[in-house]
Protein backbone atom coordinates (compact mmCIF):
# COMPACT_ATOMS: atom_id res chain seq x y z
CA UNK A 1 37.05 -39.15 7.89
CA UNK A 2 33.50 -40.70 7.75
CA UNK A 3 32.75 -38.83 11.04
CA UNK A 4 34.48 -35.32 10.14
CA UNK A 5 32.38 -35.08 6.70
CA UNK A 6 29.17 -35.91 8.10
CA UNK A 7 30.04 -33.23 11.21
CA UNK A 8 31.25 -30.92 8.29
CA UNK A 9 27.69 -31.73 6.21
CA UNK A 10 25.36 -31.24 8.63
CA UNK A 11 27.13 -27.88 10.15
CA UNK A 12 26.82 -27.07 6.36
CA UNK A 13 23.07 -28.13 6.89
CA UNK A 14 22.93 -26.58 9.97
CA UNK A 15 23.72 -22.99 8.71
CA UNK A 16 21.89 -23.29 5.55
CA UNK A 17 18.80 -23.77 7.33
CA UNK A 18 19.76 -20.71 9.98
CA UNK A 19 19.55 -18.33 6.63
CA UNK A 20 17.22 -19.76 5.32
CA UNK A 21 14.88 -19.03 8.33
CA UNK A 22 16.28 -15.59 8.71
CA UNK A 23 15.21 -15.09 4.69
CA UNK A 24 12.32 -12.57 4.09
CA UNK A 25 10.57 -11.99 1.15
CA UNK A 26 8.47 -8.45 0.56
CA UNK A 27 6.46 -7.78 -2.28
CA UNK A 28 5.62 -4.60 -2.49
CA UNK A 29 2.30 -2.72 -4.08
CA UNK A 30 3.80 -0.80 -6.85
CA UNK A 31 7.02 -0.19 -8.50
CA UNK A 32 10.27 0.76 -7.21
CA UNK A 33 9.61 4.24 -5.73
CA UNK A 34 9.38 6.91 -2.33
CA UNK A 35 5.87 4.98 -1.58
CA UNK A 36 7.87 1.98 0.01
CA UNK A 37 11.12 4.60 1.42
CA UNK A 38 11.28 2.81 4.45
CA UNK A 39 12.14 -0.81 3.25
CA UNK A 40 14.77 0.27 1.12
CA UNK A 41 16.29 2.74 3.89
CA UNK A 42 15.80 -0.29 6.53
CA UNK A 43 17.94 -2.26 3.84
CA UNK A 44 20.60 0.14 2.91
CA UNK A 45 21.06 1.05 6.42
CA UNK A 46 21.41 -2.29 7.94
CA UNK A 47 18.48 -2.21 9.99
CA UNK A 48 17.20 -5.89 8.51
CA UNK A 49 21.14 -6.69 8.89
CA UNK A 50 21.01 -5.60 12.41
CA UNK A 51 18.63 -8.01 13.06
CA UNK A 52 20.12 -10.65 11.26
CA UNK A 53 17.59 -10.63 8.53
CA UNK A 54 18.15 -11.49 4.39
CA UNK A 55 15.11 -9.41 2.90
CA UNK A 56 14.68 -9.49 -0.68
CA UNK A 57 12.63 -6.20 -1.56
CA UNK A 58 10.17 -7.57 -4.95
CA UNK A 59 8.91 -4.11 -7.06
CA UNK A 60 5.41 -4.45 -8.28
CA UNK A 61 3.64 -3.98 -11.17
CA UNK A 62 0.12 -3.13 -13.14
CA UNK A 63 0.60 -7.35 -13.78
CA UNK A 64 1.33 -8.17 -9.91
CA UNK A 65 -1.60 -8.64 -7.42
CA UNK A 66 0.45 -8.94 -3.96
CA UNK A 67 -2.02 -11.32 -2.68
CA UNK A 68 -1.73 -13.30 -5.65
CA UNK A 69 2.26 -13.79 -5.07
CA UNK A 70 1.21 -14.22 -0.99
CA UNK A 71 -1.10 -17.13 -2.22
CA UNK A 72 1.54 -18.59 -4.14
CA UNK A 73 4.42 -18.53 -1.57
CA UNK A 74 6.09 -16.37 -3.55
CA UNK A 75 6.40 -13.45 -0.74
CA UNK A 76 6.43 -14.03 3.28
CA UNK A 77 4.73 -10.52 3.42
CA UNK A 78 3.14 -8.55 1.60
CA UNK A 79 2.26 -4.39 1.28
CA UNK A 80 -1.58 -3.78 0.27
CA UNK A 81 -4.23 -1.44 0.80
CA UNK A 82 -6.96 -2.86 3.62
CA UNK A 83 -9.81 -3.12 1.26
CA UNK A 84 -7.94 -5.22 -0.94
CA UNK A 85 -6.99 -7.25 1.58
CA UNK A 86 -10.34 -7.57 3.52
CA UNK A 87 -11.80 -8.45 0.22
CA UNK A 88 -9.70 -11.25 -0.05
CA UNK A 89 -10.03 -12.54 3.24
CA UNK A 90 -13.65 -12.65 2.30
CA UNK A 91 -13.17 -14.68 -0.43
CA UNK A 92 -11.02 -17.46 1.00
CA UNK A 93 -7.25 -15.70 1.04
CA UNK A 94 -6.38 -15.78 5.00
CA UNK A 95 -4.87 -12.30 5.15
CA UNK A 96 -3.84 -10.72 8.16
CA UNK A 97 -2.92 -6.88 9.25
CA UNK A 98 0.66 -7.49 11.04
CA UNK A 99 1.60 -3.56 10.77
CA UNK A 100 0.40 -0.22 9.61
CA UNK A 101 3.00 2.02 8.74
CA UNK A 102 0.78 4.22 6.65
CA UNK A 103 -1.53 6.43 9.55
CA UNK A 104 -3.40 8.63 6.59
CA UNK A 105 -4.81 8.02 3.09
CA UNK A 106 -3.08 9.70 0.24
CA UNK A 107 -6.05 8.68 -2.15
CA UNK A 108 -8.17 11.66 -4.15
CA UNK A 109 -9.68 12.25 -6.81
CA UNK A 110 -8.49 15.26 -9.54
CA UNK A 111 -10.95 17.02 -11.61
CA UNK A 112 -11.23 19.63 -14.66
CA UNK A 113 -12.52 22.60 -12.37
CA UNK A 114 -13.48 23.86 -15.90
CA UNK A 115 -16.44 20.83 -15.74
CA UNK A 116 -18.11 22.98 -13.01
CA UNK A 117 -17.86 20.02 -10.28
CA UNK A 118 -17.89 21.64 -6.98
CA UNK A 119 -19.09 18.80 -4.57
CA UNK A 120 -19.39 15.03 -5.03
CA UNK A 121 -23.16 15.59 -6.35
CA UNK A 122 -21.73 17.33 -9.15
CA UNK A 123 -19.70 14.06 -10.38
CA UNK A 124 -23.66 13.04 -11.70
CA UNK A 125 -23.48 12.65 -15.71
CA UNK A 126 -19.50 13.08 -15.78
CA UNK A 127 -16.87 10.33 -16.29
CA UNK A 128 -14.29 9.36 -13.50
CA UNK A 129 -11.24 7.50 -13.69
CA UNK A 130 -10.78 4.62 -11.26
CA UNK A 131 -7.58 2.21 -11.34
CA UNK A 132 -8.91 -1.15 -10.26
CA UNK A 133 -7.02 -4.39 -9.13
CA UNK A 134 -8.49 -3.78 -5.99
CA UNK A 135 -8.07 -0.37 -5.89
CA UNK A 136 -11.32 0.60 -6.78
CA UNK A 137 -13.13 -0.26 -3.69
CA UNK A 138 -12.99 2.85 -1.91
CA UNK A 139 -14.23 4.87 -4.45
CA UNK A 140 -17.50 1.85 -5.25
CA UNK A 141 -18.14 2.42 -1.57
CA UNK A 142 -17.88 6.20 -1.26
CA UNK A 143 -20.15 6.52 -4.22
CA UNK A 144 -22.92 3.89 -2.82
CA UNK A 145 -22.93 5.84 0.59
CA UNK A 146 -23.94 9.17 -1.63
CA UNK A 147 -26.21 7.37 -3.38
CA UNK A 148 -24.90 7.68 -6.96
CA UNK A 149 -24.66 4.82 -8.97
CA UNK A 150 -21.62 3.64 -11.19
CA UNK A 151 -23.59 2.44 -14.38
CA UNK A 152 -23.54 5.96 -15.92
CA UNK A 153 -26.17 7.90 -17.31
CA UNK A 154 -27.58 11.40 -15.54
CA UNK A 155 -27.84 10.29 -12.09
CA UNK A 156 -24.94 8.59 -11.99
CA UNK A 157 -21.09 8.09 -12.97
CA UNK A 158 -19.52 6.63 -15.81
CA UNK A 159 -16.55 4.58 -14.82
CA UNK A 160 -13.02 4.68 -16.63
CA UNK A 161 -11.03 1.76 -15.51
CA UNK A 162 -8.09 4.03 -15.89
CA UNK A 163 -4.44 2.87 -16.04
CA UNK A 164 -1.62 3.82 -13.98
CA UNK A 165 -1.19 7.31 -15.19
CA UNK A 166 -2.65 10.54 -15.92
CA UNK A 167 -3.77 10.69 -19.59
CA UNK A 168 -7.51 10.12 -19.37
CA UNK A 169 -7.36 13.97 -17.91
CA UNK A 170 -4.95 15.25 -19.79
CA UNK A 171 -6.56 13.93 -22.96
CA UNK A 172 -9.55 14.49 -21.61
CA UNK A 173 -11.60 11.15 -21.70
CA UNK A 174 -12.52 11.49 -18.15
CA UNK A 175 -13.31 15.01 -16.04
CA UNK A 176 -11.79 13.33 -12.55
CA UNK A 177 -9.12 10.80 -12.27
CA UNK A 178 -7.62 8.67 -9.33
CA UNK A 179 -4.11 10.13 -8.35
CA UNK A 180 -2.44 10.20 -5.13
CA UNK A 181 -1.23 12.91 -2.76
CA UNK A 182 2.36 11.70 -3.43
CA UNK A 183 2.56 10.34 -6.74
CA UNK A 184 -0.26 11.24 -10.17
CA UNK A 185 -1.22 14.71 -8.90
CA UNK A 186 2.42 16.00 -9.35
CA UNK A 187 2.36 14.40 -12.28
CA UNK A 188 -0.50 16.36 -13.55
CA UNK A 189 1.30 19.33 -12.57
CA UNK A 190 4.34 18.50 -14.69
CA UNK A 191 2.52 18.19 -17.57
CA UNK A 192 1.92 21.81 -17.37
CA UNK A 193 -1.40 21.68 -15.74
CA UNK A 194 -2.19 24.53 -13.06
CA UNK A 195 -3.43 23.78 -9.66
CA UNK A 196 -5.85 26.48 -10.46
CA UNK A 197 -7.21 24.48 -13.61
CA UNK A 198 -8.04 21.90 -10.85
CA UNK A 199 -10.26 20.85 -7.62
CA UNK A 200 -9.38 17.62 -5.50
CA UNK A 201 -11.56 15.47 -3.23
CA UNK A 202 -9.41 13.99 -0.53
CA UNK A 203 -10.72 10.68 1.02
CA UNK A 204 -9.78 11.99 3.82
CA UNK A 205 -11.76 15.06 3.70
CA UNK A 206 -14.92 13.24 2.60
CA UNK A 207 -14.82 10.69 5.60
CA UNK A 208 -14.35 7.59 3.60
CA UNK A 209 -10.70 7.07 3.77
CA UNK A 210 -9.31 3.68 3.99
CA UNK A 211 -6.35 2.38 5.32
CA UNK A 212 -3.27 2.08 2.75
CA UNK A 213 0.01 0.17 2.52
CA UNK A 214 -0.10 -2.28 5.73
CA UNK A 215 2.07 -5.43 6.09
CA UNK A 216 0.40 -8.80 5.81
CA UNK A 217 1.04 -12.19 5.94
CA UNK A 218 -0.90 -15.67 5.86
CA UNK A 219 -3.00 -16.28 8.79
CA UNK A 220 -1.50 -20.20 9.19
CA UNK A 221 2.37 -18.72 8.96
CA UNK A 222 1.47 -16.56 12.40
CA UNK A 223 1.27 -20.14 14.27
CA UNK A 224 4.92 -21.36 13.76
CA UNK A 225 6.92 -19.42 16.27
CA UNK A 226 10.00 -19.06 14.05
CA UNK A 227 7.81 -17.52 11.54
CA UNK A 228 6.49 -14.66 14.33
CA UNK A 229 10.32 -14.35 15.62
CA UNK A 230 11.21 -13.48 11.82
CA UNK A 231 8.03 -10.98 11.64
CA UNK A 232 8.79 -8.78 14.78
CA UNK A 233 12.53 -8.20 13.41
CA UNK A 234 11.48 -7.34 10.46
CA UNK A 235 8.67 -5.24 11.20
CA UNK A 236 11.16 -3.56 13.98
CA UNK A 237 14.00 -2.61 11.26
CA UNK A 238 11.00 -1.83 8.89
CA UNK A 239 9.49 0.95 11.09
CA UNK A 240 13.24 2.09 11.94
CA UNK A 241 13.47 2.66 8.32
CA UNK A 242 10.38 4.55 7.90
CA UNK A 243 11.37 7.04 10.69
CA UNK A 244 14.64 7.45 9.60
CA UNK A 245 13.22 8.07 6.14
CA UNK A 246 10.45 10.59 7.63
CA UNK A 247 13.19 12.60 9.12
CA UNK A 248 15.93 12.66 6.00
CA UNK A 249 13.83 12.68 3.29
CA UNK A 250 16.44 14.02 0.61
CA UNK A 251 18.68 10.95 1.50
CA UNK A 252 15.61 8.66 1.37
CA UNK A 253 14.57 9.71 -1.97
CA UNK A 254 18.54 9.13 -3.18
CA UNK A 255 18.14 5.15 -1.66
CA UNK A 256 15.06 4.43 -3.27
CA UNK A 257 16.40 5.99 -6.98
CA UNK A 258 19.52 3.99 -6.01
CA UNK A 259 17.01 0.56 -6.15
CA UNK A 260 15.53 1.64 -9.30
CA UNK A 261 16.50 -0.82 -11.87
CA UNK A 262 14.20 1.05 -14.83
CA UNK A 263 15.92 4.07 -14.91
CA UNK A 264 12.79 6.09 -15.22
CA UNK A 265 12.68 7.74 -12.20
CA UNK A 266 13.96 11.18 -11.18
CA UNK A 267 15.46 12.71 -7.82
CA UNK A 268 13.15 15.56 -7.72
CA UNK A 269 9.72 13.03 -8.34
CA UNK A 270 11.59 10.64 -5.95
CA UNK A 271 12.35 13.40 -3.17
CA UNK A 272 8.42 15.22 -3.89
CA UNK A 273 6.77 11.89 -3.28
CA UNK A 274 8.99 11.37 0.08
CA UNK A 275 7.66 14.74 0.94
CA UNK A 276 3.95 13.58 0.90
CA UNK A 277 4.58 9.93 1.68
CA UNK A 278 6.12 11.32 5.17
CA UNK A 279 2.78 13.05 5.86
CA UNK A 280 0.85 9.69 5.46
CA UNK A 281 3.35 7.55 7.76
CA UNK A 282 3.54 10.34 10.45
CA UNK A 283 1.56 9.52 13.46
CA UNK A 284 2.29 5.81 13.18
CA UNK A 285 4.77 3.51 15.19
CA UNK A 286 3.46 0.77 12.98
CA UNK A 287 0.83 -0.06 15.21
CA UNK A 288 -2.55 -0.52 13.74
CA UNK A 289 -4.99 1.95 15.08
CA UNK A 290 -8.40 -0.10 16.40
CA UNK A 291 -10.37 2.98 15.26
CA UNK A 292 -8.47 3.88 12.24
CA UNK A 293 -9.35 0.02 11.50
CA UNK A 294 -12.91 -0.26 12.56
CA UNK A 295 -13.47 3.14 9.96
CA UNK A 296 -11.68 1.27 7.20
CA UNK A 297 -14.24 -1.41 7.81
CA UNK A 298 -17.19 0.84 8.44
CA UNK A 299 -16.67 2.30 5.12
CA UNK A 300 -16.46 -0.80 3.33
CA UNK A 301 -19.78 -2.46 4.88
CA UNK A 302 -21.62 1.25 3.54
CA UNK A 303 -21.98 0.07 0.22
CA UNK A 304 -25.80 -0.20 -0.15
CA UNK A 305 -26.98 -3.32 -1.93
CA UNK A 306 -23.85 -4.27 -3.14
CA UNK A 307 -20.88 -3.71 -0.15
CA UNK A 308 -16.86 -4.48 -0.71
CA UNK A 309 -17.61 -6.83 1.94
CA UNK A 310 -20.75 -8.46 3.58
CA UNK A 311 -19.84 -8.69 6.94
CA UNK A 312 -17.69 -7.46 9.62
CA UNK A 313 -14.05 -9.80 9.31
CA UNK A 314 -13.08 -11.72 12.25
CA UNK A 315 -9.73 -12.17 12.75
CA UNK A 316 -8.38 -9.55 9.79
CA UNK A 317 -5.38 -8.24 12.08
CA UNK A 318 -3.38 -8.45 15.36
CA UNK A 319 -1.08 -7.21 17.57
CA UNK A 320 1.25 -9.91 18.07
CA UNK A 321 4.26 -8.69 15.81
CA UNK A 322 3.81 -5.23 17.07
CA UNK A 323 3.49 -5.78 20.35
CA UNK A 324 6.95 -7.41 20.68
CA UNK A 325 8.56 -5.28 17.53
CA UNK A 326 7.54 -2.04 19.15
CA UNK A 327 8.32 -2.49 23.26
C-alpha cells in the first residue's frame, strides 16, 4: 500500500507540475477589447489548447503598468508598446521583444480644425492631450525633434495629461488629443463630432511612429529551456489567432465582447476597432522587423537634450521564439 500511494502521489506530482509548466500568464495593455483579438480568438479556438497550453488572458487597466505585473511575477508575458518597454530596460527592468504582432502604429493625434492647426508648427501656444503611463514618449520625442518644447507658453505646447477618453476635446480643455486609429477617434465621432470638424496627425505620416503592442518577457526566463519551449507555442497559437482574426473580423469582434466581463462594450465598437486593428497587424508573421525596430529606436534617441532613452539598448529583442514558432 506504502508503495502504490507514493507511485499514486508522485504521478499526482508528476502531472501537477506538467500543467503547471504548460501554464501561461498574459497581461495585456488595456482592457478587454478588439486591440488584443488575437489572444482571445487563439483561446476560443483552441489554438493555445492545440498546443497544450493553459493561458490565462489578464485585462488591463488605467491602474495596471504591464511591466509592473512582469516585475512582480505576476504575468509570464506581457503586451506593451516598445518605448515603454525600452524605457524600462533602461532603467533596470530586463525586457525583451519576443514577437511583434502589431507591423503599423495606430497612434495620432485629433484636433479642433476650427483652432486653425494645419501642420505640427501650428500646435505652438495650443494645448494637447497626452495619456501618459508610458504612453507619452512618442509624442515627448516627436515634439523635441521639431523643436517645440512641452513647458507651454507661445513657442511651445501645453501638456494635458489626459485620461483614457475623449472629453478634454469634446469639452474643449485641449485643441488636440491622443486617440487611436481603432479605438478614441470613433469615439469622437459618436459623440456627434464630424470628421470635417477635425484634422489628424498620424505617427505614421509624420515619420515618428513607434512600434505598438509586442510580446515580452524577462530577459533571465529566456535561459531555462522549458520556459522558451512554452514561448514558441504560445507565440505560434498567438499569431494563428491574429490571422484568423484579420481574416473574420465580425466573428473576432463577437469573441472578444464574449470576454468582456464589464458589459460596456458594444458589437459595432468591438467589430469597428477589429476593422482598424487588422490594418496595424497586417504585414506581420509576428516577426520583429530589424528596421521597423532600429526606427522605433531612432526616434526615441531624437529627443534633444532630454531623449526617452540615452543610448542605443543592447540586447532589447530576439529571434529565438520566432524563429522556431514561425518555421
Amino acid at each position: 500500500m506504502k508503495h502504490l500511494m507514493t507511485a499514486a502521489t508522485l504521478a499526482f506530482a508528476a502531472s501537477g507540475a506538467q500543467a503547471q509548466d504548460n501554464d501561461v500568464t498574459l497581461q495585456l495593455q488595456w482592457v478587454t477589447q478588439s486591440q488584443f483579438a488575437g489572444y482571445y480568438v487563439a483561446q476560443d479556438k483552441g489554438f493555445y489548447e492545440e498546443e497544450g497550453l493553459n493561458v490565462t488572458i489578464l485585462p488591463g487597466g488605467p491602474d495596471i503598468a504591464p511591466p509592473q505585473v512582469l516585475a512582480g511575477g505576476g504575468a509570464d508575458v506581457m503586451l506593451n508598446w516598445m518605448p515603454s518597454a525600452l524605457a524600462a530596460r533602461e532603467k533596470g527592468l530586463p525586457v525583451v521583444n519576443i514577437a511583434q504582432p502589431y507591423k503599423t502604429s495606430g497612434l495620432m493625434l485629433t484636433c479642433w480644425k476650427d483652432t486653425g492647426i494645419t501642420s505640427v508648427e501650428d500646435f505652438k501656444g495650443k494645448t494637447i492631450g497626452v495619456w501618459f503611463f508610458g504612453n507619452e514618449y512618442p509624442f515627448l520625442s516627436w515634439m523635441s525633434q521639431a523643436g517645440i518644447s512641452t513647458d507651454g507658453g507661445d513657442d511651445g505646447v501645453t501638456v494635458l495629461k489626459q485620461g483614457f477618453n475623449v472629453d478634454p476635446l469634446l469639452q474643449r480643455q485641449a485643441d488636440c488629443i491622443s486617440t487611436m486609429t481603432y479605438n478614441e477617434y470613433g469615439q469622437v465621432l459618436d459623440a456627434g463630432v464630424s470628421p470635417d470638424e477635425l484634422v489628424t496627425f498620424k505617427y505614421e505620416d509624420q515619420g515618428v511612429a513607434t512600434l505598438e503592442d509586442g510580446m515580452y518577457v524577462l530577459e533571465e526566463n529566456l535561459n531555462d529551456p522549458a520556459f522558451v519551449e512554452k514561448m514558441v507555442k504560445f507565440v505560434r497559437a498567438s499569431m494563428k489567432g491574429w490571422k484568423y482574426a484579420e481574416e473574420n473580423a465580425a466573428e473576432a469582434a463577437q469573441i472578444v465582447l464574449d470576454n468582456d466581463e464589464t458589459g460596456a462594450q458594444t458589437i459595432e465598437a468591438q467589430e469597428r476597432m477589429m476593422g482598424e486593428v487588422a490594418m496595424l497587424t497586417a504585414g506581420s508573421n509576428g516577426a520583429l522587423d530589424e528596421a521597423d525596430y532600429q526606427r522605433t529606436v531612432d526616434t526615441l534617441l531624437a529627443g534633444g537634450s532630454d531623449p526617452v532613452i540615452s543610448a542605443a539598448p543592447e540586447g532589447a529583442w530576439t529571434h529565438v521564439i520566432t524563429d522556431q514558432a514561425l518555421n
